[in-house]
PDB file of N, CA and C in Angstrom:
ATOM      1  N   UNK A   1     113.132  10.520 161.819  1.00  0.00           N
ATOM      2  CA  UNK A   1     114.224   9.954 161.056  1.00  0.00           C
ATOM      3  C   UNK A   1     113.647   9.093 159.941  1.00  0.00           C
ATOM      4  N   UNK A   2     113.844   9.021 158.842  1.00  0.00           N
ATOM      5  CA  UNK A   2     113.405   8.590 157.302  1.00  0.00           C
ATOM      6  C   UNK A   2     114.402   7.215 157.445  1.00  0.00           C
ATOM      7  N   UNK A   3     113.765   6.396 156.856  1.00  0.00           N
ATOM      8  CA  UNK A   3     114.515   4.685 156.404  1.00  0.00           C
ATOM      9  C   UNK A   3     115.218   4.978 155.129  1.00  0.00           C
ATOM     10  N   UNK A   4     114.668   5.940 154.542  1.00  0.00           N
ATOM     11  CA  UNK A   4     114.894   5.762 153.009  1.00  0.00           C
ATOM     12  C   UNK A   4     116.327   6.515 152.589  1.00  0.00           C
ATOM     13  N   UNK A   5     116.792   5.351 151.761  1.00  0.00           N
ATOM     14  CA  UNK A   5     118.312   5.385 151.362  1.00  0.00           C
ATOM     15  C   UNK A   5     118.042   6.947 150.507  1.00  0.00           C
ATOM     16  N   UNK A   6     119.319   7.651 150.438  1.00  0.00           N
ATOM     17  CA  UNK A   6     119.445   8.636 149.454  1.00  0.00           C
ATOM     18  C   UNK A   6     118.708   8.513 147.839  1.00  0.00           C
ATOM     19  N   UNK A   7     119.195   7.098 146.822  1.00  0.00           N
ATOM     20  CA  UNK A   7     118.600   6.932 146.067  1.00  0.00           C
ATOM     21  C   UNK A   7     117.171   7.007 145.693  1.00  0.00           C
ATOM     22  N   UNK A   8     116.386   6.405 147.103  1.00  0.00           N
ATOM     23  CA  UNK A   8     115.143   6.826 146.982  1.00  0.00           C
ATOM     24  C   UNK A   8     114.244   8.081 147.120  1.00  0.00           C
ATOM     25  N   UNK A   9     115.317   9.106 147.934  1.00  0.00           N
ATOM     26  CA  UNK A   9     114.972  10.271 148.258  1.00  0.00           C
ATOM     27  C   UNK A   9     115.033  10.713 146.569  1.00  0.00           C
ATOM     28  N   UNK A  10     116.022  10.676 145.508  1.00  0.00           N
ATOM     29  CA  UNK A  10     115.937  11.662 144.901  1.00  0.00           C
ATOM     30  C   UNK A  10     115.694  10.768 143.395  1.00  0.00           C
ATOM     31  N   UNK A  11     114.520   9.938 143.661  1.00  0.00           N
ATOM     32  CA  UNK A  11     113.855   9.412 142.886  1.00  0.00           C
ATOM     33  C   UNK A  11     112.623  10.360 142.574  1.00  0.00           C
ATOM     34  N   UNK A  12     112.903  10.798 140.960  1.00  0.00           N
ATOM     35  CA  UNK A  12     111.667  11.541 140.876  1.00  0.00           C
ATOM     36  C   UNK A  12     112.408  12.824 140.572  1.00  0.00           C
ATOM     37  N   UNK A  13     113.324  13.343 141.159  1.00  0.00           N
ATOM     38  CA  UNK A  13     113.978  14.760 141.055  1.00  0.00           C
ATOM     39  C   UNK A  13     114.838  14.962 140.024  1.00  0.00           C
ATOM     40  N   UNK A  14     114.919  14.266 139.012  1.00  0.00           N
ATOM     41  CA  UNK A  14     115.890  14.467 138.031  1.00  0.00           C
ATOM     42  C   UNK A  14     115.544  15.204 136.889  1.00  0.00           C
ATOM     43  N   UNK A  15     115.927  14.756 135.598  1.00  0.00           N
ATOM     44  CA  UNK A  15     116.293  15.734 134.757  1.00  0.00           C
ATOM     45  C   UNK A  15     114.617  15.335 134.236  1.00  0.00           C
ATOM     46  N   UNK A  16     113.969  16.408 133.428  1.00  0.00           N
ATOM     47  CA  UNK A  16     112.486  16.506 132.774  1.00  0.00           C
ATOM     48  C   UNK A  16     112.430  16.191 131.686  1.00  0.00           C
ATOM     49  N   UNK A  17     113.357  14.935 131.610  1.00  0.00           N
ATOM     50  CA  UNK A  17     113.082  14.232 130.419  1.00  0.00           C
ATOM     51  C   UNK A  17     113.058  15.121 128.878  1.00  0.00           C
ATOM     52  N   UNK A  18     113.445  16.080 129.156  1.00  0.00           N
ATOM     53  CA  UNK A  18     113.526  16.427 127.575  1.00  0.00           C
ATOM     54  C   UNK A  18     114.627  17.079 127.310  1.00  0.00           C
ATOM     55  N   UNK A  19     115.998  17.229 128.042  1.00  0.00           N
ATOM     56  CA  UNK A  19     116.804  18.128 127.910  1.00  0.00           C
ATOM     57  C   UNK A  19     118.084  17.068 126.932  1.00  0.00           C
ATOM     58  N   UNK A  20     117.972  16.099 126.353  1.00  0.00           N
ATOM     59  CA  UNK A  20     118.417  16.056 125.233  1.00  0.00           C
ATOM     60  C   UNK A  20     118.128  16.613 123.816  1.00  0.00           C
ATOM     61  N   UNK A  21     116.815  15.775 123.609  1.00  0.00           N
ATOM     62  CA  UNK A  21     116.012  16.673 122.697  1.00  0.00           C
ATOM     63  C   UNK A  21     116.101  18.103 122.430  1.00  0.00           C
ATOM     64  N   UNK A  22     116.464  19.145 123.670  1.00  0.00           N
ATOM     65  CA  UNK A  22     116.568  20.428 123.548  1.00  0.00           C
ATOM     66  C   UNK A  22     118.416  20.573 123.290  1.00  0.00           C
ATOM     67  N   UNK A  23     119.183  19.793 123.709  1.00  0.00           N
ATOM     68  CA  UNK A  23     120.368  19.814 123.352  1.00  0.00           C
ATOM     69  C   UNK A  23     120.887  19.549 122.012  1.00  0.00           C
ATOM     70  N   UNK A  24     120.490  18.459 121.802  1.00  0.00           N
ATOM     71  CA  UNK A  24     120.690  18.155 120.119  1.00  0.00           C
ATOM     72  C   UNK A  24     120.025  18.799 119.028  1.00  0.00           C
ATOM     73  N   UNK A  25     118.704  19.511 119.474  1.00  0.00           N
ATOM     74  CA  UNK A  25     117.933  20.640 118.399  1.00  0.00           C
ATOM     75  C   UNK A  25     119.363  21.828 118.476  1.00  0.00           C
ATOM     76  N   UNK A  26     119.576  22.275 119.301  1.00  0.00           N
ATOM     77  CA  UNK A  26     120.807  23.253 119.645  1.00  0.00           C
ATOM     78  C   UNK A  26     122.031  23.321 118.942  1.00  0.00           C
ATOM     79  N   UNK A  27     122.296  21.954 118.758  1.00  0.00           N
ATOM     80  CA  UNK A  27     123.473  21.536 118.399  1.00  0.00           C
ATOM     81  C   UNK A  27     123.419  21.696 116.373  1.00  0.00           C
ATOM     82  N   UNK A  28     122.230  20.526 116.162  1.00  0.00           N
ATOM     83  CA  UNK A  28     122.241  20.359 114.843  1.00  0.00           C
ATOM     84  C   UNK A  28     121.993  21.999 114.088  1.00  0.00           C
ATOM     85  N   UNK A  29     120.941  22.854 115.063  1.00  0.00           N
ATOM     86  CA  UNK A  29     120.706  23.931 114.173  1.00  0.00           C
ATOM     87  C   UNK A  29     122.131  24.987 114.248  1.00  0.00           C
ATOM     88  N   UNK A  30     122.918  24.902 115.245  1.00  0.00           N
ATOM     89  CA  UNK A  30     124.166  25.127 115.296  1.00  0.00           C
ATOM     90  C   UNK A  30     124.980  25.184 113.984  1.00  0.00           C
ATOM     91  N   UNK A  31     124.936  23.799 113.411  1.00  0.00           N
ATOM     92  CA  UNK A  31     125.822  23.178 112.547  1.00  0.00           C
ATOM     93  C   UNK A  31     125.029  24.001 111.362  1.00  0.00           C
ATOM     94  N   UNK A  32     123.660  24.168 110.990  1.00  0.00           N
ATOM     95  CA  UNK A  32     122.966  24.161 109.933  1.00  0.00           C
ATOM     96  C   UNK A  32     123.332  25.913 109.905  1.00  0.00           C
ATOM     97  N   UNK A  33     123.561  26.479 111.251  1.00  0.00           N
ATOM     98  CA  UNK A  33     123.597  27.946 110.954  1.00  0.00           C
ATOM     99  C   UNK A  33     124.749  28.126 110.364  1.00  0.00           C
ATOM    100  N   UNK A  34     126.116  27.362 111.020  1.00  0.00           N
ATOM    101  CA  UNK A  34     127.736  27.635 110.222  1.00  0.00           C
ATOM    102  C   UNK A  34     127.433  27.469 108.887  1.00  0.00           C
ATOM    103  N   UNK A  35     126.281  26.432 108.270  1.00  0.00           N
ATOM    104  CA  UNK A  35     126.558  26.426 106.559  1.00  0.00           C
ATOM    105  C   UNK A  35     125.723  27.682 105.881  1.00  0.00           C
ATOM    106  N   UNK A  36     124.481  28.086 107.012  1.00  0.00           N
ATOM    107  CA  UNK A  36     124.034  29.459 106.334  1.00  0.00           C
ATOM    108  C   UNK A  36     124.151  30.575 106.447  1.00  0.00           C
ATOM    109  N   UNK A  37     124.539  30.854 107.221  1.00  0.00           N
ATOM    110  CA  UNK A  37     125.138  32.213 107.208  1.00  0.00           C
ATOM    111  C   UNK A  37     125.830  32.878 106.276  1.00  0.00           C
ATOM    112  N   UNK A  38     126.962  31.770 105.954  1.00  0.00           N
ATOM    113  CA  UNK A  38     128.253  32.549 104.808  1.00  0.00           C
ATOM    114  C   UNK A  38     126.817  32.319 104.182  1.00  0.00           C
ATOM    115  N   UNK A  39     126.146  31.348 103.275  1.00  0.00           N
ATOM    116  CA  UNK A  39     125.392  31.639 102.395  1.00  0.00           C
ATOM    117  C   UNK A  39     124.668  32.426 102.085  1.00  0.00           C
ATOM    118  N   UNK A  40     124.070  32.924 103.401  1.00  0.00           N
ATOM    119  CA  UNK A  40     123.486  34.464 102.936  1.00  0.00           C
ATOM    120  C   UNK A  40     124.404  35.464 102.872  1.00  0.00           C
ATOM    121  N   UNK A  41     124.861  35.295 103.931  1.00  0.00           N
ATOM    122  CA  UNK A  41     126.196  36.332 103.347  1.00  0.00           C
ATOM    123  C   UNK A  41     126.510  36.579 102.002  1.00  0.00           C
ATOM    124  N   UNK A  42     127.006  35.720 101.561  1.00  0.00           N
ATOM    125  CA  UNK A  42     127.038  35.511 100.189  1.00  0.00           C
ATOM    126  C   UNK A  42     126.266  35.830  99.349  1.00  0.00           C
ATOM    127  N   UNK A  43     125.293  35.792  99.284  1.00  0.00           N
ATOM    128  CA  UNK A  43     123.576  35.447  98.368  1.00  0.00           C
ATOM    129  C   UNK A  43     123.591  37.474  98.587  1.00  0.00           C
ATOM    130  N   UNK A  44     123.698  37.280  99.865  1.00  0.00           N
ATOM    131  CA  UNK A  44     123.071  39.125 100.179  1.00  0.00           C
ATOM    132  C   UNK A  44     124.032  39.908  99.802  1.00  0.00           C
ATOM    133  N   UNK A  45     125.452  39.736 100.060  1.00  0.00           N
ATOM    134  CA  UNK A  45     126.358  41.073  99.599  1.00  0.00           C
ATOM    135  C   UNK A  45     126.420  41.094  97.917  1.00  0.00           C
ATOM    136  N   UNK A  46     125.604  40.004  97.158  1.00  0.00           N
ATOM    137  CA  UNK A  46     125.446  40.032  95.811  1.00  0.00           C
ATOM    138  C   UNK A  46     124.471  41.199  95.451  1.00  0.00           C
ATOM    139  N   UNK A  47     123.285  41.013  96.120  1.00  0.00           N
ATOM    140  CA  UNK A  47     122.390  42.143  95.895  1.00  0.00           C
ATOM    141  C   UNK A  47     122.319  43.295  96.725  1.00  0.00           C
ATOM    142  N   UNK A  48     123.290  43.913  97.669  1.00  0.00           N
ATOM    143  CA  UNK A  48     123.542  44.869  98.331  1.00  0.00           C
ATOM    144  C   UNK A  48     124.171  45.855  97.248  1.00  0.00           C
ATOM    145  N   UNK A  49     123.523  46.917  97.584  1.00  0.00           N
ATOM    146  CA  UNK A  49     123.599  48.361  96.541  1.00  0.00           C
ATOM    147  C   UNK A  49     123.207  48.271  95.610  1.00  0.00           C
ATOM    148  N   UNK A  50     122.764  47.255  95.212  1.00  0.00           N
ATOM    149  CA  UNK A  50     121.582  47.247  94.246  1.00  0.00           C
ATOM    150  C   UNK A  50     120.327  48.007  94.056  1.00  0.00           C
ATOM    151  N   UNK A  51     119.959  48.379  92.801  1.00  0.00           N
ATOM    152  CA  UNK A  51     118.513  49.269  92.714  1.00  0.00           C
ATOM    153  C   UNK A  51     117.336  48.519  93.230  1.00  0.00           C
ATOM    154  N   UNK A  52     116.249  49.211  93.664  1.00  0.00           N
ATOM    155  CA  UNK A  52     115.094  47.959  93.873  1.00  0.00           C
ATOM    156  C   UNK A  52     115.152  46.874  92.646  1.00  0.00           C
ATOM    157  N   UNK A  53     115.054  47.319  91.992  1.00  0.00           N
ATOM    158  CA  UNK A  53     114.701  46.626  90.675  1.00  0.00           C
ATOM    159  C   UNK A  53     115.605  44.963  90.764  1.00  0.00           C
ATOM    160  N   UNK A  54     117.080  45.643  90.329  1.00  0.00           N
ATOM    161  CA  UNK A  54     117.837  44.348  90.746  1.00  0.00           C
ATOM    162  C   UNK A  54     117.943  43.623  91.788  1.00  0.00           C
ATOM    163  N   UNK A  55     117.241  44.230  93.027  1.00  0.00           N
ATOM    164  CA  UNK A  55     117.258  42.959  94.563  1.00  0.00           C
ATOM    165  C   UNK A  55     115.841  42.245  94.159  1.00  0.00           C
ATOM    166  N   UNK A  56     114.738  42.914  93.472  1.00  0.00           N
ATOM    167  CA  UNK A  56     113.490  42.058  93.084  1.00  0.00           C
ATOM    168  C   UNK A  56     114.162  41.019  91.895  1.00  0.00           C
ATOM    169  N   UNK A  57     114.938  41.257  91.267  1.00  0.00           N
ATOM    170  CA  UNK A  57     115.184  40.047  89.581  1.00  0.00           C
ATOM    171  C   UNK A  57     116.110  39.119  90.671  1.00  0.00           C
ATOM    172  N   UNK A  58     116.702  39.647  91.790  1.00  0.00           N
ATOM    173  CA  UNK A  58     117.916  38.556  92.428  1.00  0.00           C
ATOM    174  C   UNK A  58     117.281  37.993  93.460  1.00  0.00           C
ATOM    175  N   UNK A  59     116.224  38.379  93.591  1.00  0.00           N
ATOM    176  CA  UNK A  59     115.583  37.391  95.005  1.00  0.00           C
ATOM    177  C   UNK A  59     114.927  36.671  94.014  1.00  0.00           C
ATOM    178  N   UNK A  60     113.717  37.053  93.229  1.00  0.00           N
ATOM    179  CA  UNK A  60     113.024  36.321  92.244  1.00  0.00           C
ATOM    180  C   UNK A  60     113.971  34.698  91.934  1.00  0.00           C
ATOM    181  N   UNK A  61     114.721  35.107  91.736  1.00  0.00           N
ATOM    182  CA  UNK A  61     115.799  33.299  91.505  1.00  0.00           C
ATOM    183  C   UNK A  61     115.882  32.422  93.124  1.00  0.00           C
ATOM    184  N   UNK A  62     115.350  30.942  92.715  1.00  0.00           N
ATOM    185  CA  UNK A  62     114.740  30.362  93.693  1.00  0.00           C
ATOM    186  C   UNK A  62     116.143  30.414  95.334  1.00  0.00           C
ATOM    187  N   UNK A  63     117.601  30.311  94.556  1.00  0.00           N
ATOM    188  CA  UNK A  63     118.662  29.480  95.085  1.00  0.00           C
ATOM    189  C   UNK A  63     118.973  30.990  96.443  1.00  0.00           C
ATOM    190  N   UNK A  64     118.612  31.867  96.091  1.00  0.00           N
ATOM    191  CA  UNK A  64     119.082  32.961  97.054  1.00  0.00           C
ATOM    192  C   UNK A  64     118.027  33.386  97.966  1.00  0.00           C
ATOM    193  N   UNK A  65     116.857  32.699  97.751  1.00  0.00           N
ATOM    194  CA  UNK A  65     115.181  33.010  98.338  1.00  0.00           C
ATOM    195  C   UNK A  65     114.885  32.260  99.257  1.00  0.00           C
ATOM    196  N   UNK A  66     115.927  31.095  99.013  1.00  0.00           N
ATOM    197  CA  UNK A  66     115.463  29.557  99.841  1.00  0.00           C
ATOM    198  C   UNK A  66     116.623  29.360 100.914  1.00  0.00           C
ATOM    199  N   UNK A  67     117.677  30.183 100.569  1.00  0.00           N
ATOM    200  CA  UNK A  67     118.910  30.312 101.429  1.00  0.00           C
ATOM    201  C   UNK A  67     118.779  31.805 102.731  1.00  0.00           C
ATOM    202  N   UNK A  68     117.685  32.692 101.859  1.00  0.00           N
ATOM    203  CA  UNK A  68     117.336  33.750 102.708  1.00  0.00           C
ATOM    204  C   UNK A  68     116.084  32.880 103.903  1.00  0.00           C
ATOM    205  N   UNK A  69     115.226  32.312 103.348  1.00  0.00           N
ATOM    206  CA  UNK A  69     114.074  31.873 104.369  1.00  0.00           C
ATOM    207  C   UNK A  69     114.657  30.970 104.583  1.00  0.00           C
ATOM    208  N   UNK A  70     115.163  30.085 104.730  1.00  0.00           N
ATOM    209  CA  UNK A  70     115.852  29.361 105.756  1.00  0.00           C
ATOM    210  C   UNK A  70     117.228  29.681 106.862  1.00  0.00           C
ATOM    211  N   UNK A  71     117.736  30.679 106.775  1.00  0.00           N
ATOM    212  CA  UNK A  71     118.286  31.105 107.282  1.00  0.00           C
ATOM    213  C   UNK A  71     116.810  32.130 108.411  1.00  0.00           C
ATOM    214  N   UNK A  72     116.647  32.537 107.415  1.00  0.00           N
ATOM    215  CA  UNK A  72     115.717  33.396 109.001  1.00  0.00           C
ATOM    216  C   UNK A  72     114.701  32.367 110.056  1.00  0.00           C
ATOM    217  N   UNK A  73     114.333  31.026 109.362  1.00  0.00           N
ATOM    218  CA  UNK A  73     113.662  30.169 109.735  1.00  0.00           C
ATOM    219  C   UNK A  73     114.533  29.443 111.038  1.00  0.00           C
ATOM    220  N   UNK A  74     115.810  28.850 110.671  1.00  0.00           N
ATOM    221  CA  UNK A  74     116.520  28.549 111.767  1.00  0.00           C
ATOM    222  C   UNK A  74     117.504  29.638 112.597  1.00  0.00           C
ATOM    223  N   UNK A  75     117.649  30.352 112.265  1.00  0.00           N
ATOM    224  CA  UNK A  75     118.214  31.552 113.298  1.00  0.00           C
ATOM    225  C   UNK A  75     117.089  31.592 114.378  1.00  0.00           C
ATOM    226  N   UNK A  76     116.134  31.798 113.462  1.00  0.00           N
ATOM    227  CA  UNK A  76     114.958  32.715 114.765  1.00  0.00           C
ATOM    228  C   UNK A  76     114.563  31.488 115.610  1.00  0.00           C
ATOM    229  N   UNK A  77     114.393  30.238 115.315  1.00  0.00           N
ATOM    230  CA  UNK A  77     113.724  28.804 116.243  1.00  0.00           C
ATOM    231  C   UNK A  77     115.364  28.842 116.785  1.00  0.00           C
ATOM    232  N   UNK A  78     116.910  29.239 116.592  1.00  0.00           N
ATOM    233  CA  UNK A  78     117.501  29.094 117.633  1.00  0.00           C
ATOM    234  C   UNK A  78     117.499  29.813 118.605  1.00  0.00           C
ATOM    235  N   UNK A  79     117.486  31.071 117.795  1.00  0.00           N
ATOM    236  CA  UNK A  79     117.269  32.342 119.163  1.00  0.00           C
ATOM    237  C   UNK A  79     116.202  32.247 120.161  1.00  0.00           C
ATOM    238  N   UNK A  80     114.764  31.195 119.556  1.00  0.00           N
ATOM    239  CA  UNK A  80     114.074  30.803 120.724  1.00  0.00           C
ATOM    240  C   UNK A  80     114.284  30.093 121.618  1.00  0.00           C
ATOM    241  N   UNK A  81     115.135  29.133 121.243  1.00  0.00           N
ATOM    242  CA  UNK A  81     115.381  27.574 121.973  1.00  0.00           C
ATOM    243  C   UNK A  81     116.504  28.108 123.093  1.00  0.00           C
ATOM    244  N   UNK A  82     117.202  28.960 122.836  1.00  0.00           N
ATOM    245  CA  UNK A  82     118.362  29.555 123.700  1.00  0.00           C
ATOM    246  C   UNK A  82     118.100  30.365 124.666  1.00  0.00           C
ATOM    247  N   UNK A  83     117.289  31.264 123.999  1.00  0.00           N
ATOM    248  CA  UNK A  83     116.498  32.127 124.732  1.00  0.00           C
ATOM    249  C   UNK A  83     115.254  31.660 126.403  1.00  0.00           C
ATOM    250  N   UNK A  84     114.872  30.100 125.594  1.00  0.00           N
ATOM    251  CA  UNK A  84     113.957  29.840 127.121  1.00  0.00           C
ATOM    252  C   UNK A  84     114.793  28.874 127.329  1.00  0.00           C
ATOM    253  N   UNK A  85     116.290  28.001 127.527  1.00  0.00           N
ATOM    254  CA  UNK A  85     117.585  28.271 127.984  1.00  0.00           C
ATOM    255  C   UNK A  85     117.569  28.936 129.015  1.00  0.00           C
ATOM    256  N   UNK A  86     118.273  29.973 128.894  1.00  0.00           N
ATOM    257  CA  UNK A  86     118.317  31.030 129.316  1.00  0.00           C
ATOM    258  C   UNK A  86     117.578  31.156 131.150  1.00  0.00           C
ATOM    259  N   UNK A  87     116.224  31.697 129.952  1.00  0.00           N
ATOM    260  CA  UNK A  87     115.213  32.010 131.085  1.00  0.00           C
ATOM    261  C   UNK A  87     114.966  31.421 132.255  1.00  0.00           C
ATOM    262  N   UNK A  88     114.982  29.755 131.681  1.00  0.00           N
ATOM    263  CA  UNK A  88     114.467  28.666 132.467  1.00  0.00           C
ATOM    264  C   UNK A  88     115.706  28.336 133.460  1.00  0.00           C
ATOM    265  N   UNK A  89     116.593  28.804 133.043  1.00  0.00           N
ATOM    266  CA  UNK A  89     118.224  28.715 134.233  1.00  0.00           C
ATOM    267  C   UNK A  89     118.012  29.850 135.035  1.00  0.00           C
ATOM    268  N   UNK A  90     117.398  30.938 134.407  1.00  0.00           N
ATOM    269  CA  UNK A  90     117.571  32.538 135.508  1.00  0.00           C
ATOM    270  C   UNK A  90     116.265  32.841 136.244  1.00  0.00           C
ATOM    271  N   UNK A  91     115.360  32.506 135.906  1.00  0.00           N
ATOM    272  CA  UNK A  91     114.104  32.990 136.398  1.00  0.00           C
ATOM    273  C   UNK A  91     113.186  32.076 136.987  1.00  0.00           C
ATOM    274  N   UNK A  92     111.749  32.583 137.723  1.00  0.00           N
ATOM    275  CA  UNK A  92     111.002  31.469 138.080  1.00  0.00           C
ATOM    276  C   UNK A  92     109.766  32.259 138.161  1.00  0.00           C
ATOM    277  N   UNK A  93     108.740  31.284 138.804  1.00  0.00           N
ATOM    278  CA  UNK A  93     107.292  31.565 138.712  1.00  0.00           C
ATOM    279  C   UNK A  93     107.035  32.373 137.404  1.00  0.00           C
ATOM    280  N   UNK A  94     106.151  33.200 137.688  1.00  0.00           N
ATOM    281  CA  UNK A  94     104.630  33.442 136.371  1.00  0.00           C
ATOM    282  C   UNK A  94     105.835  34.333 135.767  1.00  0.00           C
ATOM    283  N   UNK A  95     107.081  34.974 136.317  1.00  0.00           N
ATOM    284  CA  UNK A  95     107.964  35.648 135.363  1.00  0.00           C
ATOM    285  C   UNK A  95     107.976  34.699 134.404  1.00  0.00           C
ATOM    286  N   UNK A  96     108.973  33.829 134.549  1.00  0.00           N
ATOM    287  CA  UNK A  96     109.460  32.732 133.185  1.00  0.00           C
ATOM    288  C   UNK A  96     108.505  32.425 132.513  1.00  0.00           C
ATOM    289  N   UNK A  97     106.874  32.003 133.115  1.00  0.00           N
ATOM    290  CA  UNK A  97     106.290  32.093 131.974  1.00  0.00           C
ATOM    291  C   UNK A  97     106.021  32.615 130.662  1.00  0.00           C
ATOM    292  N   UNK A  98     106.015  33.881 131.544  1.00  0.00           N
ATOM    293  CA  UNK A  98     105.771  35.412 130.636  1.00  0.00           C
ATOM    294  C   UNK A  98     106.869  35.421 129.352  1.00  0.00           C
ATOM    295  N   UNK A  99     108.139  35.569 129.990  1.00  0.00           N
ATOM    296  CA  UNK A  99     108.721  35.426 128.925  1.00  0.00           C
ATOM    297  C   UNK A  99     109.266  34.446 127.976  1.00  0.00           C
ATOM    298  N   UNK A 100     109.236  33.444 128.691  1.00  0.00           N
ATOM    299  CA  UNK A 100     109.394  32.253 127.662  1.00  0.00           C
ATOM    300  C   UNK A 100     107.975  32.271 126.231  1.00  0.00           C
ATOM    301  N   UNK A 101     106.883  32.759 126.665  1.00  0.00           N
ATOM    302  CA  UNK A 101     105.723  32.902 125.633  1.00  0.00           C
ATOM    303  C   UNK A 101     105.710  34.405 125.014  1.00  0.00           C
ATOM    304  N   UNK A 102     106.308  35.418 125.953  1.00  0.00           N
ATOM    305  CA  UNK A 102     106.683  36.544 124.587  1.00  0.00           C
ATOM    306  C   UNK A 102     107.898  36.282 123.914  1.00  0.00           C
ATOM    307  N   UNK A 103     109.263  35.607 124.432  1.00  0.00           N
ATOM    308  CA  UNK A 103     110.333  35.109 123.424  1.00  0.00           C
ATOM    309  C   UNK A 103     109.331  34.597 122.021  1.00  0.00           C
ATOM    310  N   UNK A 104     108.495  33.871 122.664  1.00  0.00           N
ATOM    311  CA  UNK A 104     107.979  32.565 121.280  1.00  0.00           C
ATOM    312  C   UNK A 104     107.099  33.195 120.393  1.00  0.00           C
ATOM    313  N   UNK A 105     106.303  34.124 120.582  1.00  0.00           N
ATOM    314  CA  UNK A 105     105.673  34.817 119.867  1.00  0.00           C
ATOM    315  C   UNK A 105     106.151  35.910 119.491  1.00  0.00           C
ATOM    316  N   UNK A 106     107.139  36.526 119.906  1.00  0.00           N
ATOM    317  CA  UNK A 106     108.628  37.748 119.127  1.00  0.00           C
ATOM    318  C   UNK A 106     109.541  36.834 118.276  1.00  0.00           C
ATOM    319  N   UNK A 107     109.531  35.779 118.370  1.00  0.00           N
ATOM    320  CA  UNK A 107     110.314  34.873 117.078  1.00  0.00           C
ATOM    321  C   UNK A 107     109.352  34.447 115.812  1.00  0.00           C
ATOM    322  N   UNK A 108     108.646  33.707 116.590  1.00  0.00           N
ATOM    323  CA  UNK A 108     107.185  33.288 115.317  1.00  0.00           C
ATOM    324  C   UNK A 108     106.992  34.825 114.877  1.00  0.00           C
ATOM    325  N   UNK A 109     106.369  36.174 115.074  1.00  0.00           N
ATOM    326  CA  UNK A 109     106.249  37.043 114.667  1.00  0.00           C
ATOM    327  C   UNK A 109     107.416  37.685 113.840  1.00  0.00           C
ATOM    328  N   UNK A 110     108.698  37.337 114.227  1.00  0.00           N
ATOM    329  CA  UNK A 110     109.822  38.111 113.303  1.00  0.00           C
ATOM    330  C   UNK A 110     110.048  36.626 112.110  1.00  0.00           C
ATOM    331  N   UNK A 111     109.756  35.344 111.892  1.00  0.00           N
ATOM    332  CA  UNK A 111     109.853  34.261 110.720  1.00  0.00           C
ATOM    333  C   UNK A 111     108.388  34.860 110.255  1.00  0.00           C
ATOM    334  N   UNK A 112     107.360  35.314 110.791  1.00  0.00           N
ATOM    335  CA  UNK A 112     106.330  35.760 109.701  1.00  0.00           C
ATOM    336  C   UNK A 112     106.538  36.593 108.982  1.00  0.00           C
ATOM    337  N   UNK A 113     107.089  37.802 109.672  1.00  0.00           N
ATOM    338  CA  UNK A 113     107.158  39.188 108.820  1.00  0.00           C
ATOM    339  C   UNK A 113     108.844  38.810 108.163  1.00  0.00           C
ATOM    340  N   UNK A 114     109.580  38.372 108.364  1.00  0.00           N
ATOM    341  CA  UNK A 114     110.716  38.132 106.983  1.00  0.00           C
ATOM    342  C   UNK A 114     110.053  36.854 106.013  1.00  0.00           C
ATOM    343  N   UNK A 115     108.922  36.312 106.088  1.00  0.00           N
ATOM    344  CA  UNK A 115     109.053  35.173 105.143  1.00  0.00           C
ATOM    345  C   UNK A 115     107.792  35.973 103.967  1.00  0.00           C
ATOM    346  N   UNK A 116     107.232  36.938 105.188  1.00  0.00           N
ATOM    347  CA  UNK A 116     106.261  37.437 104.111  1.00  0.00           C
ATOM    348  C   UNK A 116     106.839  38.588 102.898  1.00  0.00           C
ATOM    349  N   UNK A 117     107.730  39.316 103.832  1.00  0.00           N
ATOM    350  CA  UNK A 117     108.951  40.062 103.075  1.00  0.00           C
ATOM    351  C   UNK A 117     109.760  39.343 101.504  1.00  0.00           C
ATOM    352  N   UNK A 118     109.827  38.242 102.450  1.00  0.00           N
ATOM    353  CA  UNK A 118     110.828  37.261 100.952  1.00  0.00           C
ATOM    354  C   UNK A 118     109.683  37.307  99.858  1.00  0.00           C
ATOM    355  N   UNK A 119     108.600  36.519 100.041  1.00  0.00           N
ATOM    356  CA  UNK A 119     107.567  36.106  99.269  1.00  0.00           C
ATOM    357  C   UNK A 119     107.428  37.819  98.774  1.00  0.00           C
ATOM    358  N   UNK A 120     107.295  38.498  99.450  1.00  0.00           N
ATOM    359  CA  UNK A 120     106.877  40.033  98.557  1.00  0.00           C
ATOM    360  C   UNK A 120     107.932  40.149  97.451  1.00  0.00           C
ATOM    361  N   UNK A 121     109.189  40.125  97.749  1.00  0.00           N
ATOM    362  CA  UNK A 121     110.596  40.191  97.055  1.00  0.00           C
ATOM    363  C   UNK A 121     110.585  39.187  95.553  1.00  0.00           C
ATOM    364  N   UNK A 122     110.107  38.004  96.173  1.00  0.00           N
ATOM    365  CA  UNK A 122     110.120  36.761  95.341  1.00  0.00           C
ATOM    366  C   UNK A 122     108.792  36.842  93.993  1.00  0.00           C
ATOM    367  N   UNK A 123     107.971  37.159  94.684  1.00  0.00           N
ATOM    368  CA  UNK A 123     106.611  37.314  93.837  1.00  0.00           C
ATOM    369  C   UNK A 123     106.371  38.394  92.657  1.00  0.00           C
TER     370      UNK A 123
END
């Protein structure tokens, strides 16, 4: 039989200290996606059906280049942050590892290859 009150039993078992931080990254990039989206939206159905020629002179202008890489910049760090979410609620042992580090390197790998894309577009 244990002396120790409940409180002390579940001293130590709580939250890992970082699940605000992961809530409010969630939240703010939330907010930042409602303002970019229409903007690319916007920015992109301008140069949709366009010849190569005219999507290179319409990306070339800074205001639709900087609204495209930032939009792929915070989409893809949300789709990560949600994603090991996710994982870290459904899964356990060396699984969750696994995929919480191929999520992160299938996101970092898809903001490389669209930012290098833009810069090709832009340049």
């Amino acid at each position: 039989m244990s002396f120790l009150t409940d409180r002390k039993l579940a001293v130590g078992l709580g939250a890992a200290k970082h699940g605000a931080d992961h809530h409010w990254f969630m939240i703010t990039s939330s907010i930042g996606l409602l303002i970019l989206i229409p903007l690319f939206i916007f920015t992109f159905g301008c140069a949709l059906g366009g010849t190569y020629e005219e999507v290179l002179a319409y990306y070339s202008r800074p205001f639709p280049s900087i609204v495209a890489g930032l939009t792929i910049i915070v989409s893809m760090l949300h789709m990560m942050r949600g994603w090991q979410m996710m994982v870290e609620d459904y899964t356990s042992g060396f699984f969750r590892k696994f995929l919480v580090i191929g999520m992160n390197f299938f996101c970092y790998a898809l903001i490389a290859a669209g930012l290098f894309s833009l810069v090709k577009l832009a340049l």
